[in-house]
Protein backbone atom coordinates (compact mmCIF):
# COMPACT_ATOMS: atom_id res chain seq x y z
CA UNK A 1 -27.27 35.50 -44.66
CA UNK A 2 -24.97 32.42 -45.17
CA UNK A 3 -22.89 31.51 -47.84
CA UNK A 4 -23.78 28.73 -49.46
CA UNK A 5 -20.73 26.58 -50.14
CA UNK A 6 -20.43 22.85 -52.21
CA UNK A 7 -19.14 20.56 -49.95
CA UNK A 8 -17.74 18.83 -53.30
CA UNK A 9 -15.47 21.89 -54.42
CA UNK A 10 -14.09 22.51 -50.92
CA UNK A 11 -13.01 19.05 -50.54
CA UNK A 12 -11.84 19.17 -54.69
CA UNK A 13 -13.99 15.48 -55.09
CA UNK A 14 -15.33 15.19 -58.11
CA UNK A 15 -19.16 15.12 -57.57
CA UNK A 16 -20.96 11.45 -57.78
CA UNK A 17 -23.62 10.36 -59.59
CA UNK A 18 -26.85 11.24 -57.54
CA UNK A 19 -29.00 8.26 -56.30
CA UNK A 20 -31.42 7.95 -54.12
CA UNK A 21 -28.64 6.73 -51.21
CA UNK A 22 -26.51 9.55 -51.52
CA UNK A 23 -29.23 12.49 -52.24
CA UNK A 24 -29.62 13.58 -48.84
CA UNK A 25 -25.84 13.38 -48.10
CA UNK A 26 -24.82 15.89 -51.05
CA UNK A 27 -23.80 18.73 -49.97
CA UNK A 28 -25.77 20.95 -52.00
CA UNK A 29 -28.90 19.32 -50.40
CA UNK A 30 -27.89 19.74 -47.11
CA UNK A 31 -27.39 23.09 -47.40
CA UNK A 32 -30.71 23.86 -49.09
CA UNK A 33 -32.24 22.14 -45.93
CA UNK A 34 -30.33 24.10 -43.68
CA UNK A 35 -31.47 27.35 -45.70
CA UNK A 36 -34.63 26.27 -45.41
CA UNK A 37 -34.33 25.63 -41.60
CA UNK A 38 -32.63 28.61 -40.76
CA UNK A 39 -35.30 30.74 -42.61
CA UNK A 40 -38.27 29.11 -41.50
CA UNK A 41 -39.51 28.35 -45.02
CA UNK A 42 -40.84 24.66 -44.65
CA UNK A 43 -44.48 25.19 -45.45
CA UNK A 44 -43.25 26.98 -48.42
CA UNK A 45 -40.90 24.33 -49.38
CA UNK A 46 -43.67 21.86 -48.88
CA UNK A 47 -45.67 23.28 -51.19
CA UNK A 48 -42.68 23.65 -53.82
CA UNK A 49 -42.18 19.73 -53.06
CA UNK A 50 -45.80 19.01 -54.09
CA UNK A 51 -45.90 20.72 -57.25
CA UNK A 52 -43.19 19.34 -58.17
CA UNK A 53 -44.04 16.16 -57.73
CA UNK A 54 -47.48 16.24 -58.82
CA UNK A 55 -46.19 17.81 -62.02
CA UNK A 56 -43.88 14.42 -62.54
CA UNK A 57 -46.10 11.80 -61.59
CA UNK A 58 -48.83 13.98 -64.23
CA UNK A 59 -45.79 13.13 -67.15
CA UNK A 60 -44.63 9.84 -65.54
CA UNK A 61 -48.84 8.87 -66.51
CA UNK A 62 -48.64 11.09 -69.81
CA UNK A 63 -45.71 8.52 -70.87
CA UNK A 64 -47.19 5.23 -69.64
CA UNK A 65 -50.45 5.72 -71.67
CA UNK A 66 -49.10 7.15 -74.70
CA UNK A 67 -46.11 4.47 -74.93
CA UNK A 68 -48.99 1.31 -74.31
CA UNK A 69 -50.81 2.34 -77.27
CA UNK A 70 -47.71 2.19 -79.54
């Protein structure tokens, strides 16, 4: 197995605030894609994507209804 290293420590940057530009460039992300690659677990992280999502966009309408009525 790989080690897993932050691309942030080795280089001693202090880590930047995560947007939407920079997610896929972080170097934690790239190497959970590159675990995920090398271990042939994309259905499985698919799957992990949707729940995840479905379980924000479920609060994201939770919080939209509930702050109309107030």
């Amino acid at each position: 197995m790989s080690k897993i290293v932050n691309l942030d420590e080795k280089a001693g940057v202090a880590p930047e605030v995560m947007t939407l530009k920079n997610f896929r460039t972080n170097g934690d992300i790239e190497n959970f894609y590159r675990y995920i690659h090398e271990n042939g677990l994309r259905r499985e992280a698919f799957m992990l994507m949707e729940y995840a999502i479905s379980k924000v966009a479920k609060s994201r309408k939770t919080k939209k209804k509930t702050s109309t009525f107030h």
